[in-house]
C-alpha atoms as a PDB file:
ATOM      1  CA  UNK A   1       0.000   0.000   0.000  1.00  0.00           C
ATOM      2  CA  UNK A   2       0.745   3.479  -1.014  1.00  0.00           C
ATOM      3  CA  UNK A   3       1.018   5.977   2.114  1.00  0.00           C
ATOM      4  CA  UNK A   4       0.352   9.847   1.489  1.00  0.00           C
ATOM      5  CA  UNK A   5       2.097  12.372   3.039  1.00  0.00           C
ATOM      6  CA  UNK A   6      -0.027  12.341   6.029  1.00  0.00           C
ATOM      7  CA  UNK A   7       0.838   8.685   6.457  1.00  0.00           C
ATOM      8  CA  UNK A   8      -2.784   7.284   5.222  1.00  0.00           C
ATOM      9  CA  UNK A   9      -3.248   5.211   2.168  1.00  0.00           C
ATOM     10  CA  UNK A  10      -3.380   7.731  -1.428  1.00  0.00           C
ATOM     11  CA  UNK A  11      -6.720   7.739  -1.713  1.00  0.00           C
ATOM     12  CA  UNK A  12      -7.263   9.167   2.033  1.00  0.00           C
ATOM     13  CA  UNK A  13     -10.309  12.268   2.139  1.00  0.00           C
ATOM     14  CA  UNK A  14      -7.498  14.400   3.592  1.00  0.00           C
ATOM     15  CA  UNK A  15      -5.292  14.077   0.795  1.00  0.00           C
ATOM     16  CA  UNK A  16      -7.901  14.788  -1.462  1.00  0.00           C
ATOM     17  CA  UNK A  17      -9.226  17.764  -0.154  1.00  0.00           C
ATOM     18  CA  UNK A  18      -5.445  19.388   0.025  1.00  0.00           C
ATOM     19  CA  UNK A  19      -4.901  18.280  -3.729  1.00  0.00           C
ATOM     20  CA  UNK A  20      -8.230  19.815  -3.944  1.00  0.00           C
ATOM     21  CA  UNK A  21      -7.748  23.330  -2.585  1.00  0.00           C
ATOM     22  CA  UNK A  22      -3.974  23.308  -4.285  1.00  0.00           C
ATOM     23  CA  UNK A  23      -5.525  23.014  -7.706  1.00  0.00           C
ATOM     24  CA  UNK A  24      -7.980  26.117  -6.701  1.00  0.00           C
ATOM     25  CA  UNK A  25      -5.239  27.802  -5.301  1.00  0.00           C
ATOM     26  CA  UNK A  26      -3.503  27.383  -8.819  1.00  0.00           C
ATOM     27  CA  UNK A  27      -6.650  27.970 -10.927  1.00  0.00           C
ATOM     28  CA  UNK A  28      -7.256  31.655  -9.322  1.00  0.00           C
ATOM     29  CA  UNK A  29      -3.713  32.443  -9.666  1.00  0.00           C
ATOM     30  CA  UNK A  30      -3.737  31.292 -13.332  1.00  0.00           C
ATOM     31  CA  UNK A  31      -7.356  33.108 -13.577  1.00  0.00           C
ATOM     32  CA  UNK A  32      -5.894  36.599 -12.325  1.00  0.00           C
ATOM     33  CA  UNK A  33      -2.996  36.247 -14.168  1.00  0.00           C
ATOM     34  CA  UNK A  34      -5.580  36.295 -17.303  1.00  0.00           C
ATOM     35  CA  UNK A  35      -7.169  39.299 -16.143  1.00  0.00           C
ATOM     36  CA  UNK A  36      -3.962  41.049 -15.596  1.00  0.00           C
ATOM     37  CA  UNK A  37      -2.574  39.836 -18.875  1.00  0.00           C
ATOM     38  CA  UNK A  38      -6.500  40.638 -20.732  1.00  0.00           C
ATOM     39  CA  UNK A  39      -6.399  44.489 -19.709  1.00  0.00           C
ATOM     40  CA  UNK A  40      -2.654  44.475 -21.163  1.00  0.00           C
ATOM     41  CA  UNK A  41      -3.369  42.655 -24.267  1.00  0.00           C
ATOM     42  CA  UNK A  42      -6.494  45.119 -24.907  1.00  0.00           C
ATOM     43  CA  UNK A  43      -4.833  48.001 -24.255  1.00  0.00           C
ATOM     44  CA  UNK A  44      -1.619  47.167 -26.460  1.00  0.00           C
ATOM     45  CA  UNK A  45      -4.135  46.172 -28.856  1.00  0.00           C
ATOM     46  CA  UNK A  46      -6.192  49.546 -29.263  1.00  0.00           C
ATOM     47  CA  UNK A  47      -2.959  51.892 -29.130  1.00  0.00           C
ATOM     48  CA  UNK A  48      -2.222  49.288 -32.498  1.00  0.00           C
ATOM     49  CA  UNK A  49      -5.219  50.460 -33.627  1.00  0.00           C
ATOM     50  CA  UNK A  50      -5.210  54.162 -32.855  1.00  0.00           C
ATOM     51  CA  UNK A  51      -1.572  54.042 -34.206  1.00  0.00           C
ATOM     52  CA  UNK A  52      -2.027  51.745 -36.803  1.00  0.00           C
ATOM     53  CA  UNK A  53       0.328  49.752 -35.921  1.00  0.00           C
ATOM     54  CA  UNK A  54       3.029  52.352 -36.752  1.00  0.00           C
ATOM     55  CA  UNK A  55       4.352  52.060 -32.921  1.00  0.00           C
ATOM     56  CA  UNK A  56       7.809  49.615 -32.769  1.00  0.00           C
ATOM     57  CA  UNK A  57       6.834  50.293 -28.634  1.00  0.00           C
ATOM     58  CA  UNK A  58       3.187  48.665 -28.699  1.00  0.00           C
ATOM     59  CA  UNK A  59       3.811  46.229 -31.048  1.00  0.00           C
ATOM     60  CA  UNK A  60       6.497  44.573 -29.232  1.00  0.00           C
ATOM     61  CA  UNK A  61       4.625  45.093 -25.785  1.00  0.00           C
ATOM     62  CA  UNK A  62       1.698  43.216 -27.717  1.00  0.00           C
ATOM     63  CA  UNK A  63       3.735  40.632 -29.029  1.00  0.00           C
ATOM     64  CA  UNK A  64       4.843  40.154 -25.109  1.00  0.00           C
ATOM     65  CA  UNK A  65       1.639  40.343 -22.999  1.00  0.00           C
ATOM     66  CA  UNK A  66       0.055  38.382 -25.969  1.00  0.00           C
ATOM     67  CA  UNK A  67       3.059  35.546 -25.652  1.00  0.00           C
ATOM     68  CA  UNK A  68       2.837  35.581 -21.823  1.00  0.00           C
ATOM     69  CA  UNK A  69      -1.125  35.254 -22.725  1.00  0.00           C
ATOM     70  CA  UNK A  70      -0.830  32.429 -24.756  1.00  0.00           C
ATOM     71  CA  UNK A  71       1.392  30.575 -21.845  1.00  0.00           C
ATOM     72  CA  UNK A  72      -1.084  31.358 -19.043  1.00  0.00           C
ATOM     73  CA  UNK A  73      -3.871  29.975 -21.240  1.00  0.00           C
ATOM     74  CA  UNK A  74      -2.342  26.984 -21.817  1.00  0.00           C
ATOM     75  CA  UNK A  75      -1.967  26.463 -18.112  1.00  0.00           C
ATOM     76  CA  UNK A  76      -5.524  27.430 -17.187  1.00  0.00           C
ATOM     77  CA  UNK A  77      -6.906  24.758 -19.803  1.00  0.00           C
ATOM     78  CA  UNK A  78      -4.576  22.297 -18.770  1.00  0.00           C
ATOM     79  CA  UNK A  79      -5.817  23.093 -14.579  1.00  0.00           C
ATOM     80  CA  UNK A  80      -8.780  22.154 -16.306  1.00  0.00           C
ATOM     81  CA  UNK A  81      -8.694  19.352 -18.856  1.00  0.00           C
ATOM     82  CA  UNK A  82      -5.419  17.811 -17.776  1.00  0.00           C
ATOM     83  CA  UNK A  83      -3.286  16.541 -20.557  1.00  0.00           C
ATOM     84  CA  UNK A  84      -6.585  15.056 -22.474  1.00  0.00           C
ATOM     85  CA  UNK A  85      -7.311  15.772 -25.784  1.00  0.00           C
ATOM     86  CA  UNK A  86      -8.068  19.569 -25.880  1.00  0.00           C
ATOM     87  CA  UNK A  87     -10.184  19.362 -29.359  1.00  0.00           C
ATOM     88  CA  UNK A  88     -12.445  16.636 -28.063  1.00  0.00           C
ATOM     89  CA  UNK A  89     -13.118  17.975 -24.843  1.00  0.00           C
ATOM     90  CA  UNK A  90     -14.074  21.102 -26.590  1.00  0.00           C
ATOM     91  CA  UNK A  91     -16.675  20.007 -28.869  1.00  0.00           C
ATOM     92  CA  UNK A  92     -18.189  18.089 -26.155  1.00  0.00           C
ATOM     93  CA  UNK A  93     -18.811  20.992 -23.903  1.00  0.00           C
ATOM     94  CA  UNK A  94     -22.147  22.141 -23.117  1.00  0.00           C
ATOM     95  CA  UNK A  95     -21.306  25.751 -23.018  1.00  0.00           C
ATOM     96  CA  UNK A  96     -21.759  27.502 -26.827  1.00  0.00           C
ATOM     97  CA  UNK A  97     -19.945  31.023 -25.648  1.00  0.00           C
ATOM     98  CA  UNK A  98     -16.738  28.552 -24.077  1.00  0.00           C
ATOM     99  CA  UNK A  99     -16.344  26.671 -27.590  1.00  0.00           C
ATOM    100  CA  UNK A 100     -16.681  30.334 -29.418  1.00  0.00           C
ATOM    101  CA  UNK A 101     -14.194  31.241 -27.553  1.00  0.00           C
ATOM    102  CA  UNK A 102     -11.868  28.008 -28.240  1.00  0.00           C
ATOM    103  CA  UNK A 103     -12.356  28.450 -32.003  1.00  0.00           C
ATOM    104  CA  UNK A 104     -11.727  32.431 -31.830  1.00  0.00           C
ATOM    105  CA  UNK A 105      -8.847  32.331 -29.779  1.00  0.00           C
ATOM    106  CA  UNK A 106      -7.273  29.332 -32.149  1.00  0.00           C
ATOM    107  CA  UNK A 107      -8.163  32.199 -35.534  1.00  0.00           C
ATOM    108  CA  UNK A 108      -6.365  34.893 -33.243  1.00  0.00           C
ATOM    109  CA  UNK A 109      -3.305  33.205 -32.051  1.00  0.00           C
ATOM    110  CA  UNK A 110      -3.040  32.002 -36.360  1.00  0.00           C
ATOM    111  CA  UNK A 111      -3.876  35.181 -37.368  1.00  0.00           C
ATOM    112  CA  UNK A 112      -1.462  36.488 -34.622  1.00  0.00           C
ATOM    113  CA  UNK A 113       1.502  34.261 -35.899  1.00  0.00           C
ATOM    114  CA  UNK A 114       1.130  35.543 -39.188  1.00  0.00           C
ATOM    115  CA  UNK A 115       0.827  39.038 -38.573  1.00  0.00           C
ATOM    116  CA  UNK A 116       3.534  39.080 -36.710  1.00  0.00           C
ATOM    117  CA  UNK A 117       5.756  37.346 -39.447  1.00  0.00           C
ATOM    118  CA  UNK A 118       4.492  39.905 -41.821  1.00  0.00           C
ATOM    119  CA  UNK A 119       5.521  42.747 -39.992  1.00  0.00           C
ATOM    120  CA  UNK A 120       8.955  41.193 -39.267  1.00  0.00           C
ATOM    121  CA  UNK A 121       9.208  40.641 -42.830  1.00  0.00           C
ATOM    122  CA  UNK A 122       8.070  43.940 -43.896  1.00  0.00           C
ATOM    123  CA  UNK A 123       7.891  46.163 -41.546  1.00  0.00           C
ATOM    124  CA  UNK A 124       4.425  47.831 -41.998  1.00  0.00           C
ATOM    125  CA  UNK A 125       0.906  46.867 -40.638  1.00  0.00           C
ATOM    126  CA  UNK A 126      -0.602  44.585 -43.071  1.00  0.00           C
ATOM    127  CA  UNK A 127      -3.542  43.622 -43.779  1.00  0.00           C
ATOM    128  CA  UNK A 128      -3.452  40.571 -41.702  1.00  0.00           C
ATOM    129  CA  UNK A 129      -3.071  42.548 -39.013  1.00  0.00           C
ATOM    130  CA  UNK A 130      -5.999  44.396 -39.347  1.00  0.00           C
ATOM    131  CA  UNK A 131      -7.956  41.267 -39.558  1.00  0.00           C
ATOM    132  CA  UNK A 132      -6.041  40.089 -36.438  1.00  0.00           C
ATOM    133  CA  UNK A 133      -7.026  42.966 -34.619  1.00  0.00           C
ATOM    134  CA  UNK A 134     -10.676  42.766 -35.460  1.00  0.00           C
ATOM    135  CA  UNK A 135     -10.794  38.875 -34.375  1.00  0.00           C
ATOM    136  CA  UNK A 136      -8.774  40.011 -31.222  1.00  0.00           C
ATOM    137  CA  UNK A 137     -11.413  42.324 -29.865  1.00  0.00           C
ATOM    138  CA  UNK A 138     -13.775  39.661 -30.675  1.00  0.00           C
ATOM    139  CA  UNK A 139     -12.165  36.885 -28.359  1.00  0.00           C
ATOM    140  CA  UNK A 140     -11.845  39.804 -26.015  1.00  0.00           C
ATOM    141  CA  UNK A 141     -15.442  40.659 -25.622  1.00  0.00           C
ATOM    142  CA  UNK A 142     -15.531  36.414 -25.606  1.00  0.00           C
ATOM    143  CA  UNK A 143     -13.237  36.687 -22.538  1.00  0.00           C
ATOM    144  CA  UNK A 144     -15.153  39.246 -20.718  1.00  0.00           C
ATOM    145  CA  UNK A 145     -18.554  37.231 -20.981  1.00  0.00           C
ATOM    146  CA  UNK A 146     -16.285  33.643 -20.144  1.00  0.00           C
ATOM    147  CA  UNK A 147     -14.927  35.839 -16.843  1.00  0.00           C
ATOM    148  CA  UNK A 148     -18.690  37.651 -16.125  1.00  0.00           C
ATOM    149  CA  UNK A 149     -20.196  34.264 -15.683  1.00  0.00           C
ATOM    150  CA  UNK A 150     -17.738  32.937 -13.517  1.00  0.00           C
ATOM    151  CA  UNK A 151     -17.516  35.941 -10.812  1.00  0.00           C
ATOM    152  CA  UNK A 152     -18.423  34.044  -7.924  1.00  0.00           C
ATOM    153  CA  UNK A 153     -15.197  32.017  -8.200  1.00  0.00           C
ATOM    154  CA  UNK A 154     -13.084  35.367  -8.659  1.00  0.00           C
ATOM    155  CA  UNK A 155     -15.359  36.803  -5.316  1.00  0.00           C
ATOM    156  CA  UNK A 156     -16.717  33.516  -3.313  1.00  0.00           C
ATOM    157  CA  UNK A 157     -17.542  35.744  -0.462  1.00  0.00           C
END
């Protein structure tokens, strides 16, 4: 027999409940981190558009927040769905807004990617990064809905 580290078997309701609260522990971390990163990505993103995209400054701090975005949501779908297969779990949720928001934010990190490339390769705002800038504020206003419905876990009390 397996002992944990409160010298009961693995499966022990103790053990679970500490694995329990470490993993929501984790997941509000992650979650801030998302809010945090959110606000930076949509600001960055509207001085692109307001500058149109003419700003070496904002486009790099995009490029960052965005990157460190991309990392943290990783993480928070993997406190989730553990190493599974993303895709499938996916299209099997119930939740229409949470699988918009899969799709969109799969078109903005491709359209992200290439705009990006462009711009190193060229040096001007192209037109894929116009259309990566429209799909942006789209996933954003996705994000704000995915984080309105789930306030209670940002404020339990």
């Amino acid at each position: 027999m397996r002992l944990c580290s409160h010298g009961y078997v693995t499966q022990c309701q103790n053990h679970r409940a500490i694995a329990a609260m470490k993993s929501i522990a984790k997941l509000r971390i992650c979650d801030w981190s998302l809010i945090v990163l959110t606000t930076g990505a949509l600001f960055s993103g509207i001085q692109l558009e307001l500058l149109s995209g003419s700003s070496y400054f904002w486009i790099w701090v995009h490029i960052g927040l965005s990157l460190l975005f991309l990392g943290i949501c990783i993480w928070h779908i993997q406190l989730h769905f553990k190493s599974s297969n993303w895709f499938i779990r996916f299209k099997n949720l119930k939740s229409h807004v949470t699988k918009m928001l899969w799709w969109i934010s799969l078109f903005t990190l491709a359209t992200g990617m290439a705009a990006s490339l462009d711009w190193l390769a060229s040096g001007v705002h192209g037109p894929i990064g116009a259309i990566h800038g429209k799909i942006g504020f789209l996933m954003i206003l996705l994000v704000v809905g995915h984080i309105v419905k789930r306030m209670k876990f940002f404020f339990p009390h």
